[in-house]
N, C-alpha and C. Protein backbone atom coordinates (compact mmCIF):
# COMPACT_ATOMS: atom_id res chain seq x y z
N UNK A 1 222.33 114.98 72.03
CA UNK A 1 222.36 115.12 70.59
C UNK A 1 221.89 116.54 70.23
N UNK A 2 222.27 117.25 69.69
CA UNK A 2 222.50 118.67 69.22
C UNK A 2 221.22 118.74 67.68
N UNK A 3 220.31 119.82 68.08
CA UNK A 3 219.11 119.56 66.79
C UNK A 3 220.19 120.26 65.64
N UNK A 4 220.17 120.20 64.22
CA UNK A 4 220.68 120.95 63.34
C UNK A 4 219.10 122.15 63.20
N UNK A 5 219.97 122.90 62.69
CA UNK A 5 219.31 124.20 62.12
C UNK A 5 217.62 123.91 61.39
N UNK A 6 218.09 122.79 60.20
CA UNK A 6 216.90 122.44 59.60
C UNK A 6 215.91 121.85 60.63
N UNK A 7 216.73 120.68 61.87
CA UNK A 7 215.32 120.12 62.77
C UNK A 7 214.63 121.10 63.63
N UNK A 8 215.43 122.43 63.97
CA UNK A 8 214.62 123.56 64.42
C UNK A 8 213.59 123.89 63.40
N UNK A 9 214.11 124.10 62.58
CA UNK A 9 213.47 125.08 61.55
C UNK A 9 212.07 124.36 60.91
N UNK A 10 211.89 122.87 61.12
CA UNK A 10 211.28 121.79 60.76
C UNK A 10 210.54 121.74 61.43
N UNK A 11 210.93 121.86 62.97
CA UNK A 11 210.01 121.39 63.91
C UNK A 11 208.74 122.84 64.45
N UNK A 12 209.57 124.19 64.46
CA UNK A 12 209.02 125.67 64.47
C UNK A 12 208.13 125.50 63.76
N UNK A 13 208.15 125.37 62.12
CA UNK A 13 207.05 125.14 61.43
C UNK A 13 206.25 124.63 61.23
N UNK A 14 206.23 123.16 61.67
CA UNK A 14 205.14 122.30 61.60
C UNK A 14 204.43 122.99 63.35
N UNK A 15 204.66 123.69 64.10
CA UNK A 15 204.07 124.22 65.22
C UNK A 15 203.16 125.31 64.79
N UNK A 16 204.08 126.33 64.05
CA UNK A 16 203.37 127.29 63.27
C UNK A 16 202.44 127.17 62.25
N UNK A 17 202.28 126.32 61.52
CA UNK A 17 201.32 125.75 60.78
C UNK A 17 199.84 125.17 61.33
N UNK A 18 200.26 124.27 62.80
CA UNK A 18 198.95 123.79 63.50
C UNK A 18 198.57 124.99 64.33
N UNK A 19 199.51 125.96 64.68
CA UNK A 19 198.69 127.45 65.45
C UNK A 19 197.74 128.25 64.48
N UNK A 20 198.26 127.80 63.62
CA UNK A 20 197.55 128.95 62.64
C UNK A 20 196.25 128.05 62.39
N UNK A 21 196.10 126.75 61.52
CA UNK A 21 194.79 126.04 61.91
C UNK A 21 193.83 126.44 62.65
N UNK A 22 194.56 125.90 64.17
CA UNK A 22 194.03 126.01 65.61
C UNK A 22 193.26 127.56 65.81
N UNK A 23 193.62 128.54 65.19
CA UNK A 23 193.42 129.67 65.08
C UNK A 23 191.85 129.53 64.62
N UNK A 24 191.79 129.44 63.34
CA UNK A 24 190.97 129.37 62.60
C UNK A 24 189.83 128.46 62.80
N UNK A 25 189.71 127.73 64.08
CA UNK A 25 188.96 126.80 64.34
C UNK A 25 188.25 127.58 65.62
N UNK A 26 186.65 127.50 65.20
CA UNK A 26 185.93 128.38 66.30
C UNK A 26 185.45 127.59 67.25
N UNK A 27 186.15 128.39 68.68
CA UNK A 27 185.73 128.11 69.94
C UNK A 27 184.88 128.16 70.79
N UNK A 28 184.15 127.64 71.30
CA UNK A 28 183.04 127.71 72.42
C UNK A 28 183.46 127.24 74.04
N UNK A 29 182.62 128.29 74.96
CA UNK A 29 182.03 128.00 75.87
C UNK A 29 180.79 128.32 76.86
N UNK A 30 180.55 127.84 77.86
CA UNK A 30 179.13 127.76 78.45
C UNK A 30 179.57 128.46 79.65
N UNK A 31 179.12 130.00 79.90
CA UNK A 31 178.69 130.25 81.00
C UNK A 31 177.90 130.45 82.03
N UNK A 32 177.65 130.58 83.32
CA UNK A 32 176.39 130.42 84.32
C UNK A 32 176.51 132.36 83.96
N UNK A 33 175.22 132.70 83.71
CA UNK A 33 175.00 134.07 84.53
C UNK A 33 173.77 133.94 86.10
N UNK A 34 174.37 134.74 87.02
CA UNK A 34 173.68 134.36 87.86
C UNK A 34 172.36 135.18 88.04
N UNK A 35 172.69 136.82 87.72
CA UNK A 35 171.53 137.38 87.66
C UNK A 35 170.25 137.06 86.65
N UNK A 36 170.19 135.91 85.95
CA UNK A 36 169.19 135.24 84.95
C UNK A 36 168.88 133.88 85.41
N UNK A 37 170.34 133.48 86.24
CA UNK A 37 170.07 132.09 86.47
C UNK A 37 169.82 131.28 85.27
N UNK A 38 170.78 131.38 84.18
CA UNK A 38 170.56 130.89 82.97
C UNK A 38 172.37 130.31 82.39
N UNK A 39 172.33 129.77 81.73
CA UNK A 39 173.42 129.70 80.82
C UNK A 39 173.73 130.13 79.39
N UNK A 40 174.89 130.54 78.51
CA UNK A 40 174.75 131.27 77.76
C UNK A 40 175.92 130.68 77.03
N UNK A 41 176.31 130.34 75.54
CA UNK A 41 177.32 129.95 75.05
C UNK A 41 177.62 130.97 74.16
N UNK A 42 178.77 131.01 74.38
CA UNK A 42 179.83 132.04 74.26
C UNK A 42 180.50 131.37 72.73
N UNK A 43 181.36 132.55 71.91
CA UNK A 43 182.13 131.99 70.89
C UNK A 43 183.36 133.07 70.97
N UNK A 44 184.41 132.64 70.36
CA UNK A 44 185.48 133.20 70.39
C UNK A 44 185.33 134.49 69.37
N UNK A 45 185.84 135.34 69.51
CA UNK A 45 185.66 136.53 68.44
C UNK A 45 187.29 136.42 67.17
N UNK A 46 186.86 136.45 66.30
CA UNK A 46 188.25 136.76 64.82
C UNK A 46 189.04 137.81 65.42
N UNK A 47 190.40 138.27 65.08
CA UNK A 47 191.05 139.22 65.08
C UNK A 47 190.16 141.08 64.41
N UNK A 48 189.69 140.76 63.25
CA UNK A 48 188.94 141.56 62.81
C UNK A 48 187.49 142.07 63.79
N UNK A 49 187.19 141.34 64.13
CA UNK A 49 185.78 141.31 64.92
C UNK A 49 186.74 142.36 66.55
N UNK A 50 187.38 142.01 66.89
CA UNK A 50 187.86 142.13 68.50
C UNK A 50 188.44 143.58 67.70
N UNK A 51 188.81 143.87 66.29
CA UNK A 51 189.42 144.99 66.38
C UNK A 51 187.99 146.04 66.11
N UNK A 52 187.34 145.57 65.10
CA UNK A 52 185.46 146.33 65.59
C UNK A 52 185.80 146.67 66.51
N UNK A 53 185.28 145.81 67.89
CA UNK A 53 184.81 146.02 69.00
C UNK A 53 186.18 147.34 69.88
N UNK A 54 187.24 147.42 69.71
CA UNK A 54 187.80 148.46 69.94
C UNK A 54 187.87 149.31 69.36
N UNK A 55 187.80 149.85 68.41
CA UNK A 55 187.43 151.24 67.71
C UNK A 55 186.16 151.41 67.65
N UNK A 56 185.39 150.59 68.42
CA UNK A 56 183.83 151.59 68.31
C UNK A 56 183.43 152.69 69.50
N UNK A 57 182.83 153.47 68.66
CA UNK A 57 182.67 155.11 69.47
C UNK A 57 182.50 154.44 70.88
N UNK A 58 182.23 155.22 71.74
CA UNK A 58 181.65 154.99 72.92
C UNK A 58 180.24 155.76 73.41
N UNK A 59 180.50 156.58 72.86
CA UNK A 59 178.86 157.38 72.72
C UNK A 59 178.75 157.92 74.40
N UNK A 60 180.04 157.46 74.87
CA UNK A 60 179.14 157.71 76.89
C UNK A 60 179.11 156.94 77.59
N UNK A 61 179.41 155.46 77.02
CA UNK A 61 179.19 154.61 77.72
C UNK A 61 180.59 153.40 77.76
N UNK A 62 181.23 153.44 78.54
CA UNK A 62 182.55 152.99 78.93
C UNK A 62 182.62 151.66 78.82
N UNK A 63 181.53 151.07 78.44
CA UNK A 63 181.46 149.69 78.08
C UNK A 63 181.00 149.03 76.90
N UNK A 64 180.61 150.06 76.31
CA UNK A 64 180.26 149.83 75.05
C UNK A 64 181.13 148.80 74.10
N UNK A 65 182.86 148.87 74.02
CA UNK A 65 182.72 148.02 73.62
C UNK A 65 182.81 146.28 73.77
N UNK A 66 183.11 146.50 75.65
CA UNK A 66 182.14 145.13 76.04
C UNK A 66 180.96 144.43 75.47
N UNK A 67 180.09 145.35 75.58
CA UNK A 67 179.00 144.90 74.96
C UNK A 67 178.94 144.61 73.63
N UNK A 68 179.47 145.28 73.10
CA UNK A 68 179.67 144.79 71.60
C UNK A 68 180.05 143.88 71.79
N UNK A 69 181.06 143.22 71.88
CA UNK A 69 181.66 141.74 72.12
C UNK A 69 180.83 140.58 72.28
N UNK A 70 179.63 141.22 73.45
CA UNK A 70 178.84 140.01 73.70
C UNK A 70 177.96 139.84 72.69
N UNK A 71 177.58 141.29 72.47
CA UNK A 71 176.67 140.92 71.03
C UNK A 71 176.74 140.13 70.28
N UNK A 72 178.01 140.00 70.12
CA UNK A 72 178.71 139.35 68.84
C UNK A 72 179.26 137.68 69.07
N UNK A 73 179.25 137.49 70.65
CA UNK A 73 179.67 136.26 70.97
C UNK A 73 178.77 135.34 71.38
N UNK A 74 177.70 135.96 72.16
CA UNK A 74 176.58 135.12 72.34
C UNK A 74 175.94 134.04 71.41
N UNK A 75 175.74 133.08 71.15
CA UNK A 75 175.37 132.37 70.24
C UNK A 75 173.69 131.46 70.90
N UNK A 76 174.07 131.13 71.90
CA UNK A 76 173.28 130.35 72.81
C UNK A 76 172.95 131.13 74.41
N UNK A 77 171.15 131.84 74.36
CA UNK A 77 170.16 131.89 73.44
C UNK A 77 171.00 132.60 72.10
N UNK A 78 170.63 132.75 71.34
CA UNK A 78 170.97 133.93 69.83
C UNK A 78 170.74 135.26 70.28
N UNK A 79 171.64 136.00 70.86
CA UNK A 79 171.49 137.51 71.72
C UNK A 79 171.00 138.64 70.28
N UNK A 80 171.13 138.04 68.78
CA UNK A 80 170.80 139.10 68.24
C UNK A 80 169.57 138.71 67.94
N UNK A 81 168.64 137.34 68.08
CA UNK A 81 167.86 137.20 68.30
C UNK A 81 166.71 138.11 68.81
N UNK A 82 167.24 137.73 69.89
CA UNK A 82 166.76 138.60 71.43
C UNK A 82 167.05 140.13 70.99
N UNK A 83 167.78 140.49 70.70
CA UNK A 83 167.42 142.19 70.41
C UNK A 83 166.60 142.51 69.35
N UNK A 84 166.43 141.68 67.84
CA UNK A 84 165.71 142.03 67.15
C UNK A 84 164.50 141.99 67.79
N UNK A 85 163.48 140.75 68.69
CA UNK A 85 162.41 141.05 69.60
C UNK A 85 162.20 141.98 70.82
N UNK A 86 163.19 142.26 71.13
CA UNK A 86 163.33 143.54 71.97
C UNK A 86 163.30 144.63 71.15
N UNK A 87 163.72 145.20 70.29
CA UNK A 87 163.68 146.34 69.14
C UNK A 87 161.92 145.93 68.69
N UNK A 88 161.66 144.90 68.40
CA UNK A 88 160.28 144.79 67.36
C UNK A 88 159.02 145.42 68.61
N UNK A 89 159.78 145.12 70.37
CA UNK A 89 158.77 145.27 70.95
C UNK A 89 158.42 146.87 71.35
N UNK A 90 159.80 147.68 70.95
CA UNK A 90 159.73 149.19 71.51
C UNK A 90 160.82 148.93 72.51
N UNK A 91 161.29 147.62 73.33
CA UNK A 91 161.92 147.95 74.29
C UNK A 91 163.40 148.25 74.00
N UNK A 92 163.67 148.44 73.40
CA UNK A 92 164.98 149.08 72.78
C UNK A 92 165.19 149.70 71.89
N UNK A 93 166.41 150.72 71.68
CA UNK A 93 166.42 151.74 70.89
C UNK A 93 167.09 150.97 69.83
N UNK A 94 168.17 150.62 70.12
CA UNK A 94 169.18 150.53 69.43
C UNK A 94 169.52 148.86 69.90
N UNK A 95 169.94 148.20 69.07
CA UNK A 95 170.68 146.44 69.01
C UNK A 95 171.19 146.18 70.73
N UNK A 96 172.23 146.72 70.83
CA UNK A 96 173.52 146.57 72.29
C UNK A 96 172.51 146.90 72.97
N UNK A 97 171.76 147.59 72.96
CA UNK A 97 170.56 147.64 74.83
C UNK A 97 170.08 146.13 74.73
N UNK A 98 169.94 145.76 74.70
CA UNK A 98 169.98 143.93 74.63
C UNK A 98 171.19 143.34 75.78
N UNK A 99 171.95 143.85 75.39
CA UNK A 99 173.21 143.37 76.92
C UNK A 99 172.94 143.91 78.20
N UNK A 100 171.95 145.07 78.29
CA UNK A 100 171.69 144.90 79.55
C UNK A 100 170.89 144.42 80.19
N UNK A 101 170.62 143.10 80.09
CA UNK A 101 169.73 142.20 80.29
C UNK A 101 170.79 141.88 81.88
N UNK A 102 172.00 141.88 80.96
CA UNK A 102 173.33 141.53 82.20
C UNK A 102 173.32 142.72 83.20
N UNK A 103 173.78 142.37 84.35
CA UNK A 103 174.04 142.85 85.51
C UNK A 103 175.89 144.11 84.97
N UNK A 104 176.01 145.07 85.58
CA UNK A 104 177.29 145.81 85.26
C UNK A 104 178.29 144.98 84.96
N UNK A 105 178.82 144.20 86.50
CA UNK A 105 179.64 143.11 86.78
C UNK A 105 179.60 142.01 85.66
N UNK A 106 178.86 141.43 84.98
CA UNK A 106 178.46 140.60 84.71
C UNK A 106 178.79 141.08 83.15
N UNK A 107 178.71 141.81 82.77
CA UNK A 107 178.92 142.68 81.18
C UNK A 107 180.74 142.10 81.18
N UNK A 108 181.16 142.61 82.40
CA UNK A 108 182.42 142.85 82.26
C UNK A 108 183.53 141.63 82.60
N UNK A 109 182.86 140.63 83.16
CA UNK A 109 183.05 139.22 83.68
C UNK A 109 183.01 138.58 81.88
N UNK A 110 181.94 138.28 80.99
CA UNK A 110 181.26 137.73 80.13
C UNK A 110 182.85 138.39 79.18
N UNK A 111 182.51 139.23 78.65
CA UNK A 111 183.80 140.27 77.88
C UNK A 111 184.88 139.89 78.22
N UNK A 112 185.46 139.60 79.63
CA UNK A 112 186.74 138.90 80.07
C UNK A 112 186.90 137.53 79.20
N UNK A 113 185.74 136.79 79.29
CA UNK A 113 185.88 135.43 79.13
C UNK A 113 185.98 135.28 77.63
N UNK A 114 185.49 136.38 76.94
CA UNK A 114 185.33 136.35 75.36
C UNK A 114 186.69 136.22 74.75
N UNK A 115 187.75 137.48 75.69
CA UNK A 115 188.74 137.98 75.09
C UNK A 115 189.43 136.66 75.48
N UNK A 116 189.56 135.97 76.45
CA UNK A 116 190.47 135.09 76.88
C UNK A 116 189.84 133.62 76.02
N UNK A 117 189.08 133.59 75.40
CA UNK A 117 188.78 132.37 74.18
C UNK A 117 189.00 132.67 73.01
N UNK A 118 189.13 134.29 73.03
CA UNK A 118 189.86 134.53 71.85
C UNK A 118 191.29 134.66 71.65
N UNK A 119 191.67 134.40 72.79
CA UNK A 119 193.20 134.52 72.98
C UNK A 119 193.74 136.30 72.92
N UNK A 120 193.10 136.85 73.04
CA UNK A 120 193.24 138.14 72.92
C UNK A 120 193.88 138.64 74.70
N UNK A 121 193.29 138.19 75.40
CA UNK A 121 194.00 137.88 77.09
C UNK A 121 194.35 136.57 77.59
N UNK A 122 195.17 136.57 78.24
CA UNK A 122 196.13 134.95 78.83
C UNK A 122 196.39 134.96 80.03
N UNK A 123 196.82 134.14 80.87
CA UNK A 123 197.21 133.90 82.27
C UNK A 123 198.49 133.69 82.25
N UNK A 124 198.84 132.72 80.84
CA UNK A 124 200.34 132.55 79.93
C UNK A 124 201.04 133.68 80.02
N UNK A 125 201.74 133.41 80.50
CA UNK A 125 202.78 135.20 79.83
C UNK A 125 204.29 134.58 79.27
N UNK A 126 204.44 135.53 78.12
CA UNK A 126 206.17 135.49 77.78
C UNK A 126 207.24 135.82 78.68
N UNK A 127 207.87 134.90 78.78
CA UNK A 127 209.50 134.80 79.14
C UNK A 127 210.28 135.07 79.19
N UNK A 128 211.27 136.02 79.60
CA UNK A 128 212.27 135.79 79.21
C UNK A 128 213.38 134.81 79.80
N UNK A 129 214.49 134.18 78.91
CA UNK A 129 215.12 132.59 79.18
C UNK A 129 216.62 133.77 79.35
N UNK A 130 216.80 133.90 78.17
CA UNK A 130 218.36 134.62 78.32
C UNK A 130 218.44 136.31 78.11
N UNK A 131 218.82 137.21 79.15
CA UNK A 131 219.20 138.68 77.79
C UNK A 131 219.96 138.77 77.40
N UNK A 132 220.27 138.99 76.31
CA UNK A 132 221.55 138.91 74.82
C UNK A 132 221.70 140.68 75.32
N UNK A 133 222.71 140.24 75.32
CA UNK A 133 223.91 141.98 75.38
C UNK A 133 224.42 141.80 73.72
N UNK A 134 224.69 142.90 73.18
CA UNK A 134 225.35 143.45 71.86
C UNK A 134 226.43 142.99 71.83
């Protein structure tokens, strides 16, 4: 049985409608860090937030905006928590020295996992089914 135009067009949208929801619905997960021997819950970052975190300077430091990310994703302990008592104690200059609590590896592992709950990286990749010649 052959869909008509409208049951495409019917069915695309009601898909596009629950992605976009699904979008808007914030994600969590729990990772092990090993150099703390702790766990840490993670949240998905907004489109806006992930675009922050790429246009910020780098100042020197090639990971900077990794770290931003985590800053911003950490929820569980509360990482801005933890830097405002790290700042109140002298032991930091600035907010993001708080991420190096993490190991190098471990900055850049955490940041992987952010972007890929934000859907910002995938394992998914697009297709191609047919190439259309002119």
């Amino acid at each position: 049985m052959d869909k008509t135009k409208e049951d495409v067009f019917s069915a695309f949208t009601a898909k596009a409608i629950q992605r976009i929801k699904d979008k808007r619905t914030r994600k969590y997960a729990r990772l092990h860090v090993p150099s703390l021997d702790e766990e840490i819950k993670i949240r998905n970052l907004d489109y806006p937030e992930f675009t922050e975190c790429v246009k910020l300077e780098d100042n020197g430091d090639d990971s900077r905006s990794d770290k931003y990310a985590i800053y911003l994703a950490v929820v569980e302990p509360d990482l801005k928590a933890v830097a405002q008592e790290m700042k109140d104690q002298g032991l930091i200059r600035e907010y993001l020295e708080a991420v190096e609590i993490f190991d190098p590896h471990e900055i850049s592992e955490i940041a992987r996992e952010i972007m890929k709950l934000s859907g910002i990286t995938s394992d998914k990749k697009v297709t191609v089914i047919d190439e259309l010649k002119n």
